[in-house]
PDB file of N, CA and C in Angstrom:
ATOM      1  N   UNK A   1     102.288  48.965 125.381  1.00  0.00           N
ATOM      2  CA  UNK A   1     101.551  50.103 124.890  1.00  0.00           C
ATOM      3  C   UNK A   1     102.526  51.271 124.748  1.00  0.00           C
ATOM      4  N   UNK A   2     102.225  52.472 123.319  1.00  0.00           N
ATOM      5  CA  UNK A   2     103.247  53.229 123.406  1.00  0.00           C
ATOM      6  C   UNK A   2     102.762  54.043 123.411  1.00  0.00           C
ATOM      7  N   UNK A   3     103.245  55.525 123.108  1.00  0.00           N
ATOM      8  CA  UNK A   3     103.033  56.981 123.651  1.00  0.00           C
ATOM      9  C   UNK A   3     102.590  57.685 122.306  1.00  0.00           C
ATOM     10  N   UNK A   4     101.660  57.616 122.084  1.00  0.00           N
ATOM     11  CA  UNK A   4     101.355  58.081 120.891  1.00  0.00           C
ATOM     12  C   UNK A   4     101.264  59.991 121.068  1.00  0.00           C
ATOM     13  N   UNK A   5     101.672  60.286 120.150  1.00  0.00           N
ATOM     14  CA  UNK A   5     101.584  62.378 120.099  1.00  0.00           C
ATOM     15  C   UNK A   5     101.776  62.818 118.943  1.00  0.00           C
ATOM     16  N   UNK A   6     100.053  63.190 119.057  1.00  0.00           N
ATOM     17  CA  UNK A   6      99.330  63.875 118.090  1.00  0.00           C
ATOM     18  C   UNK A   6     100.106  65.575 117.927  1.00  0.00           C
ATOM     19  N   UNK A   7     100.497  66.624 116.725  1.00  0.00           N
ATOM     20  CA  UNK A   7     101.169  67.700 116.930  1.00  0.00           C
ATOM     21  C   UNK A   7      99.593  68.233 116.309  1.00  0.00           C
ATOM     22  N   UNK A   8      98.787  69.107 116.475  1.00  0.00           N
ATOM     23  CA  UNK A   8      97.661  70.064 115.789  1.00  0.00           C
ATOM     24  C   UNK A   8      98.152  71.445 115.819  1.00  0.00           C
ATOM     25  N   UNK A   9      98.017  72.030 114.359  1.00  0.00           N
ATOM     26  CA  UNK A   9      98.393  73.287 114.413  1.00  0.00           C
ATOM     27  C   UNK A   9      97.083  74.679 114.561  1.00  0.00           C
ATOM     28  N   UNK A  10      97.325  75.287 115.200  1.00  0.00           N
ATOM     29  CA  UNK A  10      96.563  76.151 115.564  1.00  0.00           C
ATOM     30  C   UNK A  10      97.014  77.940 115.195  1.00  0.00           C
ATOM     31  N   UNK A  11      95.695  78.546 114.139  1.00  0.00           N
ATOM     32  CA  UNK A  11      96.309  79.373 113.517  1.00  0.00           C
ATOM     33  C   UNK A  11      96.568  80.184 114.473  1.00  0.00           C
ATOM     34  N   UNK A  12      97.736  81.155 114.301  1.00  0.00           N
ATOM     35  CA  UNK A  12      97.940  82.834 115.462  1.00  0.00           C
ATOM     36  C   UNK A  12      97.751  84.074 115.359  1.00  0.00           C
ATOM     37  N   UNK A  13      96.822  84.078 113.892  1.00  0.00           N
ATOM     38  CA  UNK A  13      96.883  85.444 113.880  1.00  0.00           C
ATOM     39  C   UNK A  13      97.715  86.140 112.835  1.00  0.00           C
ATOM     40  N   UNK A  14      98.910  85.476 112.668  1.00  0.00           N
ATOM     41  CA  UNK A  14     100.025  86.450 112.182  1.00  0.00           C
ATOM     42  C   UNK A  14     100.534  85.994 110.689  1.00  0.00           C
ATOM     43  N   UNK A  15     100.242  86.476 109.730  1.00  0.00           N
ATOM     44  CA  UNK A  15     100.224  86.295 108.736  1.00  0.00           C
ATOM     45  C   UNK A  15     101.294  85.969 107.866  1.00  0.00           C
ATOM     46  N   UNK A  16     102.234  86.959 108.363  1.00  0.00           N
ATOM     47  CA  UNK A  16     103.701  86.721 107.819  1.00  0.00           C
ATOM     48  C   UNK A  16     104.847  88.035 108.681  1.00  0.00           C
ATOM     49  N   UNK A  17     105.524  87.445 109.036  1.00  0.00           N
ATOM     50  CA  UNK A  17     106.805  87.988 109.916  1.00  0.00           C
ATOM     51  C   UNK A  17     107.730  88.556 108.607  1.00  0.00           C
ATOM     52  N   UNK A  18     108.117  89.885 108.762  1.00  0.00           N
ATOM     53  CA  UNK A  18     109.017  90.904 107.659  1.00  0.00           C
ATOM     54  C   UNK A  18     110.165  90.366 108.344  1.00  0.00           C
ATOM     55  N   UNK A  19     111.406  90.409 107.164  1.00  0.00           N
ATOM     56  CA  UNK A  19     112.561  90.151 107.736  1.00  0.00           C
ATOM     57  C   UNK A  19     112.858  91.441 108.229  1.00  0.00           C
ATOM     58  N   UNK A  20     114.028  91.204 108.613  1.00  0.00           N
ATOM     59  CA  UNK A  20     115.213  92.697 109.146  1.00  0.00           C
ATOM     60  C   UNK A  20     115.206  93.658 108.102  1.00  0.00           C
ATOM     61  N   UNK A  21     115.314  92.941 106.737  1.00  0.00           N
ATOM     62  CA  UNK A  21     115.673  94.078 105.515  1.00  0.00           C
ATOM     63  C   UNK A  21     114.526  94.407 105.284  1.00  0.00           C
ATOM     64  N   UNK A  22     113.308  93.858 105.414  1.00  0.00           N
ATOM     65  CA  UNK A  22     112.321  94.618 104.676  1.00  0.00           C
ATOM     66  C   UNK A  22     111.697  95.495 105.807  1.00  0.00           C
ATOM     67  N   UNK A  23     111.471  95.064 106.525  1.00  0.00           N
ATOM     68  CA  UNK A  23     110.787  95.555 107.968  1.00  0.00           C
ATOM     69  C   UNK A  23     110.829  97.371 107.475  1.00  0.00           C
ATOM     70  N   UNK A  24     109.841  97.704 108.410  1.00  0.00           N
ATOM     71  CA  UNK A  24     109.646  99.630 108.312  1.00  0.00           C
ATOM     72  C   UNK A  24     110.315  99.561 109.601  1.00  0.00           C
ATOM     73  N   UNK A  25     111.432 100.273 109.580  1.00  0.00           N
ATOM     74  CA  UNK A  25     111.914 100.966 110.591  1.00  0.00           C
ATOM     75  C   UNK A  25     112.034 102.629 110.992  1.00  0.00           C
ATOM     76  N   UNK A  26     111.674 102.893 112.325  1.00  0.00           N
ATOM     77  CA  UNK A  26     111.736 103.963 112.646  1.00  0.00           C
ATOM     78  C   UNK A  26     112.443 104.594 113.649  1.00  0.00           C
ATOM     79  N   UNK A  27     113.424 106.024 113.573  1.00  0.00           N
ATOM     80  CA  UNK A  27     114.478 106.179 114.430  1.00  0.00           C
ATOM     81  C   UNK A  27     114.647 107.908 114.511  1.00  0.00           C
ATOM     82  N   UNK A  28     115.132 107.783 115.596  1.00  0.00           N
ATOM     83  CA  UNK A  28     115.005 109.479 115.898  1.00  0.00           C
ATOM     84  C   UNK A  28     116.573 109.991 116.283  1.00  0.00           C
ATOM     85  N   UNK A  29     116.619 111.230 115.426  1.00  0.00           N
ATOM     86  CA  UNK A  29     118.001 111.340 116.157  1.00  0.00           C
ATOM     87  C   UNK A  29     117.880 113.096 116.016  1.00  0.00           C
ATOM     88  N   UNK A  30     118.288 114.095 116.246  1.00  0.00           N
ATOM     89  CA  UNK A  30     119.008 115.623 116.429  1.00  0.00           C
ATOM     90  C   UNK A  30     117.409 116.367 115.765  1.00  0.00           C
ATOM     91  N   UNK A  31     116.405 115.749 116.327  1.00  0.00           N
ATOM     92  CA  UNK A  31     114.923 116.398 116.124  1.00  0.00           C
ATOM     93  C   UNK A  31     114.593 116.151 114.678  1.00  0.00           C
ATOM     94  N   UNK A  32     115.049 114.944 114.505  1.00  0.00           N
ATOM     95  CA  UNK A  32     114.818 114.710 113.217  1.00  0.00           C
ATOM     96  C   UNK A  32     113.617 112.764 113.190  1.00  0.00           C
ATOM     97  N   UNK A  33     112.769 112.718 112.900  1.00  0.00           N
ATOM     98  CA  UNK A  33     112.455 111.178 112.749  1.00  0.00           C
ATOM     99  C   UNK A  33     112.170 110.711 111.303  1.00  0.00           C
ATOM    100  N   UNK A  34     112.771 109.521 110.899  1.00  0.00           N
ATOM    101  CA  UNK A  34     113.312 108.840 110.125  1.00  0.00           C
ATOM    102  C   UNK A  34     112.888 107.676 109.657  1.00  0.00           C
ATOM    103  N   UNK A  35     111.817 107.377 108.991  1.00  0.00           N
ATOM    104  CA  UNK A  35     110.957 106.654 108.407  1.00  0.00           C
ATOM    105  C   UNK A  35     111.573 105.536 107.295  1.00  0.00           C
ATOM    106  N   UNK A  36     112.370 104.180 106.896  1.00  0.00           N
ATOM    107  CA  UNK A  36     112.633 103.512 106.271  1.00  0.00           C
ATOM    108  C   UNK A  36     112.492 102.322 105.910  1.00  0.00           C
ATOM    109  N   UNK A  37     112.295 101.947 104.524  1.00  0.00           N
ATOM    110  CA  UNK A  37     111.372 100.685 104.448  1.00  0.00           C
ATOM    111  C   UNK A  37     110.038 100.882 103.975  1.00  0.00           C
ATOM    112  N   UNK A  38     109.318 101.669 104.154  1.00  0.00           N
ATOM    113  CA  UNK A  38     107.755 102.298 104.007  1.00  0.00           C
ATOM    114  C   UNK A  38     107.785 102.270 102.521  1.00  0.00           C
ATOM    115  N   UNK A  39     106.410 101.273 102.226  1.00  0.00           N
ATOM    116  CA  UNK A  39     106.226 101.641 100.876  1.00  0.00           C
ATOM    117  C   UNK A  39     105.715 103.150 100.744  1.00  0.00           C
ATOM    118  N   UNK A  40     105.874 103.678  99.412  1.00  0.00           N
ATOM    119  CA  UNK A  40     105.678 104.661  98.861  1.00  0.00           C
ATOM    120  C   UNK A  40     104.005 104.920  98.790  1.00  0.00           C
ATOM    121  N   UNK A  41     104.029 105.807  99.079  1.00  0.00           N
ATOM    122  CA  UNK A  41     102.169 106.183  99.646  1.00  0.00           C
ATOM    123  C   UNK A  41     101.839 106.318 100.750  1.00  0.00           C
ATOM    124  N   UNK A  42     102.573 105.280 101.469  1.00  0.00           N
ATOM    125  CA  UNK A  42     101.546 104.735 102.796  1.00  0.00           C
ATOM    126  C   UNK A  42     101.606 105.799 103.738  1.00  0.00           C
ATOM    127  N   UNK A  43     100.660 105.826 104.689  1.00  0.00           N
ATOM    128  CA  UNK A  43     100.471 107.348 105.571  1.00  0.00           C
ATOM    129  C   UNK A  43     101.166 106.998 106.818  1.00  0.00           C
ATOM    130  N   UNK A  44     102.103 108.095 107.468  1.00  0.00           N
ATOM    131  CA  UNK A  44     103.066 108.659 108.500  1.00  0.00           C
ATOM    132  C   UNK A  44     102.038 109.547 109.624  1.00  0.00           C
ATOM    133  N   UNK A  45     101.693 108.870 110.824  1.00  0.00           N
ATOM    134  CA  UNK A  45     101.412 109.594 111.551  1.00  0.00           C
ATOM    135  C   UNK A  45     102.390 109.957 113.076  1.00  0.00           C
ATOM    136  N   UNK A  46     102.542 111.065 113.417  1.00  0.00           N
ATOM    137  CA  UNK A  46     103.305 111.533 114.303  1.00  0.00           C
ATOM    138  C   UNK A  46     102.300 111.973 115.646  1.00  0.00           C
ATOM    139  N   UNK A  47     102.430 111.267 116.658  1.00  0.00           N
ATOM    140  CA  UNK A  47     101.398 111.972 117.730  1.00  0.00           C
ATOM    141  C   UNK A  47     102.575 112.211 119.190  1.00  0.00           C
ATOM    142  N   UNK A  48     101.968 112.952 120.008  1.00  0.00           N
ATOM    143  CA  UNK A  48     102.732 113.137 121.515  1.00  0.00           C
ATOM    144  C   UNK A  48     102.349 112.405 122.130  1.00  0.00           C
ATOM    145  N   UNK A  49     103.015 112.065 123.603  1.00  0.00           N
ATOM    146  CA  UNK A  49     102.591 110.805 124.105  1.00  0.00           C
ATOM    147  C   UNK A  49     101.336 110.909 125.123  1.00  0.00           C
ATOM    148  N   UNK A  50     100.762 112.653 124.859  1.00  0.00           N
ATOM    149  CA  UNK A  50      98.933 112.836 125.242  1.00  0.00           C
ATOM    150  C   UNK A  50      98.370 112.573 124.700  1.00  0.00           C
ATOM    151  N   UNK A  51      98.802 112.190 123.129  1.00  0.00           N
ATOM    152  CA  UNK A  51      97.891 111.633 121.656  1.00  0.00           C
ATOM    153  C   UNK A  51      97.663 112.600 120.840  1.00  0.00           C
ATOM    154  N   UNK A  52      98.325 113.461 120.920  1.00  0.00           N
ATOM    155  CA  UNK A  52      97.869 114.772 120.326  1.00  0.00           C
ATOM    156  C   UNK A  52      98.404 114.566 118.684  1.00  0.00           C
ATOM    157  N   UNK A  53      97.890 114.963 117.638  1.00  0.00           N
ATOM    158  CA  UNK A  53      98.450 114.756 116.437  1.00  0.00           C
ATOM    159  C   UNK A  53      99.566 115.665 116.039  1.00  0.00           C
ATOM    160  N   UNK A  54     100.499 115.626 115.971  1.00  0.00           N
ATOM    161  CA  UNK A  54     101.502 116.204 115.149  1.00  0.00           C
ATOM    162  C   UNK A  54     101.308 116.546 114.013  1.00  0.00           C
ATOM    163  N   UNK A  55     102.013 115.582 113.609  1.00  0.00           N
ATOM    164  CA  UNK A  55     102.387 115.743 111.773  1.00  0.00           C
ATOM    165  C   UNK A  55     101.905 114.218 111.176  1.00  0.00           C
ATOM    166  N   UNK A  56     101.078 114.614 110.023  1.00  0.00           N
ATOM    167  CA  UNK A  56     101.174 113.556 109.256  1.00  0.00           C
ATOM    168  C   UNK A  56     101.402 113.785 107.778  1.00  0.00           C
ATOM    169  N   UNK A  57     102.273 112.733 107.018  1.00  0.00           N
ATOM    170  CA  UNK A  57     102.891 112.698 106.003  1.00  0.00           C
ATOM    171  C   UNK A  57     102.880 111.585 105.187  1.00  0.00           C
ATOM    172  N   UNK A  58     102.758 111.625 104.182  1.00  0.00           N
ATOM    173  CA  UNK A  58     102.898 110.367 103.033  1.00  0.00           C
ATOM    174  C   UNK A  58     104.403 109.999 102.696  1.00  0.00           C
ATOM    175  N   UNK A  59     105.001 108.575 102.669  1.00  0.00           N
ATOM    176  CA  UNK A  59     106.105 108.180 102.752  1.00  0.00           C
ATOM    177  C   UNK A  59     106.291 108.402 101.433  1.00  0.00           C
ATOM    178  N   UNK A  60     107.643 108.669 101.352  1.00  0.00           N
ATOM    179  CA  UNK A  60     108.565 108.878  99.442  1.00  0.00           C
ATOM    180  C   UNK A  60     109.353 107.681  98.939  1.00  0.00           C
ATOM    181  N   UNK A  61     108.870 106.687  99.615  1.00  0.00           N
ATOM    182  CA  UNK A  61     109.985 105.925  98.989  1.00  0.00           C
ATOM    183  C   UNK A  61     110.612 105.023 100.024  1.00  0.00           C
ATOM    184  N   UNK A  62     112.413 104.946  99.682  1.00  0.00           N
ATOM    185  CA  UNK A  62     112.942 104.408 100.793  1.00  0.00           C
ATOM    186  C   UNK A  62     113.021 105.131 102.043  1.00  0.00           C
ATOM    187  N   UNK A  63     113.089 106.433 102.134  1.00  0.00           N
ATOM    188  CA  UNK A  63     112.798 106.678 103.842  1.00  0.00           C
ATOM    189  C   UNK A  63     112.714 108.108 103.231  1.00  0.00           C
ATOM    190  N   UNK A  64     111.989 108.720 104.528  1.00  0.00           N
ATOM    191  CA  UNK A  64     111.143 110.307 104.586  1.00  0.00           C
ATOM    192  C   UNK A  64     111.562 110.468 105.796  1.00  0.00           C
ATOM    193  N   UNK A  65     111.924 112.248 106.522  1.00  0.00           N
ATOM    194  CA  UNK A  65     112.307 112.373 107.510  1.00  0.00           C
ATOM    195  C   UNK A  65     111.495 113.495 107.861  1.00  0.00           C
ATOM    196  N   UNK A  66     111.240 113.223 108.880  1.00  0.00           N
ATOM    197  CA  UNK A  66     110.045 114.494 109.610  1.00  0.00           C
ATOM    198  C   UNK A  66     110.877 115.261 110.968  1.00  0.00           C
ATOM    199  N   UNK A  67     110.922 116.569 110.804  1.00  0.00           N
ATOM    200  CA  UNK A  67     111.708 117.109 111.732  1.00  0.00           C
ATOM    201  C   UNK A  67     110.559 117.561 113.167  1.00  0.00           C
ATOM    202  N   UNK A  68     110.964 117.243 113.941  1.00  0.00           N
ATOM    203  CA  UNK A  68     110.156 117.521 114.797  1.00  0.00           C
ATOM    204  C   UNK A  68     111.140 117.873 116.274  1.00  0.00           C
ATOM    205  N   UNK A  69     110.167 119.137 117.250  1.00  0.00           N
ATOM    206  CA  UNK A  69     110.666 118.714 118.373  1.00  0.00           C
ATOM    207  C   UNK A  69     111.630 118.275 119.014  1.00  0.00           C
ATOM    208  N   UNK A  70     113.247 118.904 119.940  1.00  0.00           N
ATOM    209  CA  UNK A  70     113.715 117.298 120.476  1.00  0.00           C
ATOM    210  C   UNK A  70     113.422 117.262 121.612  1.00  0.00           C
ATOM    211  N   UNK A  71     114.029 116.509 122.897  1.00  0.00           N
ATOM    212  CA  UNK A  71     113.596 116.049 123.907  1.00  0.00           C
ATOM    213  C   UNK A  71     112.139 115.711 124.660  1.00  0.00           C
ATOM    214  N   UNK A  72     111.870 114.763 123.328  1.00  0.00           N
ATOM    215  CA  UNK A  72     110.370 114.209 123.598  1.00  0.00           C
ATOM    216  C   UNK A  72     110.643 113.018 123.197  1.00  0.00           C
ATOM    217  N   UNK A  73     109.276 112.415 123.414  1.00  0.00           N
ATOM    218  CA  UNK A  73     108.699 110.982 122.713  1.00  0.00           C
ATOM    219  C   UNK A  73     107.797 110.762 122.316  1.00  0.00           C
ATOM    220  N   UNK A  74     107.820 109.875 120.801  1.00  0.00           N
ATOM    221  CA  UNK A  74     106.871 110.147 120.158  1.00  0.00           C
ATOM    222  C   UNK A  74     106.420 108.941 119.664  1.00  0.00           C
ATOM    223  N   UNK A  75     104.711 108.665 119.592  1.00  0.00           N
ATOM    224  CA  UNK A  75     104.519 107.910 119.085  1.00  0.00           C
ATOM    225  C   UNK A  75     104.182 107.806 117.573  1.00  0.00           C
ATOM    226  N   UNK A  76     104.876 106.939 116.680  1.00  0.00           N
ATOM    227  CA  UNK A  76     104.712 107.041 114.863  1.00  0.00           C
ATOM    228  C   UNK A  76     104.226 105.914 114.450  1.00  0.00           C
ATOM    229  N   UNK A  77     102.680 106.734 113.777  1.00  0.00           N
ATOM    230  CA  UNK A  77     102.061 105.211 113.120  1.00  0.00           C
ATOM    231  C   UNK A  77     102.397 105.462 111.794  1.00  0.00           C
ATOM    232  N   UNK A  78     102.951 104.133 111.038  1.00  0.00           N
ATOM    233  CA  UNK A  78     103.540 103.989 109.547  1.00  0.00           C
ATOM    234  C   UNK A  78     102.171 102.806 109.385  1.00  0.00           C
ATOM    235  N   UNK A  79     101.563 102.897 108.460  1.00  0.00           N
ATOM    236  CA  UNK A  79     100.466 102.289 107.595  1.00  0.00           C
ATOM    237  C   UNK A  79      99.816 101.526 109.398  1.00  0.00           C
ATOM    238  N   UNK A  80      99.932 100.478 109.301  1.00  0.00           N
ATOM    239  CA  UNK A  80      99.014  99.777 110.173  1.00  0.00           C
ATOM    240  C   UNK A  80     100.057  99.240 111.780  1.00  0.00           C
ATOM    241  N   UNK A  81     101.367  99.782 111.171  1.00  0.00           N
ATOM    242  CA  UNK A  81     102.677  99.503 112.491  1.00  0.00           C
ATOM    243  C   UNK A  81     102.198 100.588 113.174  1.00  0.00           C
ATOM    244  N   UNK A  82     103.184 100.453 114.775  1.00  0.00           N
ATOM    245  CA  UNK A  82     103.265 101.961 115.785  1.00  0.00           C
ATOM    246  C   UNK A  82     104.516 101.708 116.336  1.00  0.00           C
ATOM    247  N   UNK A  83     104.978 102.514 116.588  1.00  0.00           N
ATOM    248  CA  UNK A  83     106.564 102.636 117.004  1.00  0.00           C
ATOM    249  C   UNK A  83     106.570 103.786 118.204  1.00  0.00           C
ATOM    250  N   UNK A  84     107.240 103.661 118.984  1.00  0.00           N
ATOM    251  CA  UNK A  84     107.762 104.636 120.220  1.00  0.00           C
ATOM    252  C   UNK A  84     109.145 105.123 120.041  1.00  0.00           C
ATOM    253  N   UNK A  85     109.477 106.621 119.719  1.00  0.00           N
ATOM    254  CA  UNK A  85     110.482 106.983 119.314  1.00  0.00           C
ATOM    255  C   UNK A  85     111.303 108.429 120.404  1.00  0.00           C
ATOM    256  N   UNK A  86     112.171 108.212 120.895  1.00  0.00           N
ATOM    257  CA  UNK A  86     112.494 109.101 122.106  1.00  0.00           C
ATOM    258  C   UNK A  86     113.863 110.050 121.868  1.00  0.00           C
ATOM    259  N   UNK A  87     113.744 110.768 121.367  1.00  0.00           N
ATOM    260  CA  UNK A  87     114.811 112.142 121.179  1.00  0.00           C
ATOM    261  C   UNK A  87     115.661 112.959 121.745  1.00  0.00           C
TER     262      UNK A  87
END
């Protein structure tokens, strides 16, 4: 008798994984945060880490930079992503 094994795939949820190049990335540097990758339109939200709203902005393109604040952290929602960004 042998070892028979069945593989069943089971969906996860996740629709499709962005590479490195396309991916929205977000980065903070000299009170400046730095939005790239973002399609054009999509909405930029900036909050404190009490939730408080900052700034929100519509992306331009390949990257938009929102000056904000330094020595904080911030949380940035780009369309349906969230990112933690620390200055």
């Amino acid at each position: 008798m042998g070892l028979v094994v069945v593989y069943v795939s089971t969906a996860t949820g996740v629709e499709e994984v962005p590479s490195a190049a396309t991916a929205v990335r977000v980065t903070g540097y000299a009170g400046n945060i730095t939005v790239s990758n973002a399609e054009a339109g999509e909405s930029i939200s900036i909050f404190t880490t009490e939730g408080k709203l900052l700034v929100t902005s519509i992306a331009q393109g390949d990257a938009s930079t929102i000056r904000v604040p330094k020595n904080e952290v911030y949380v940035v929602k780009v369309g349906r992503s969230t990112f933690k960004v620390g200055l």
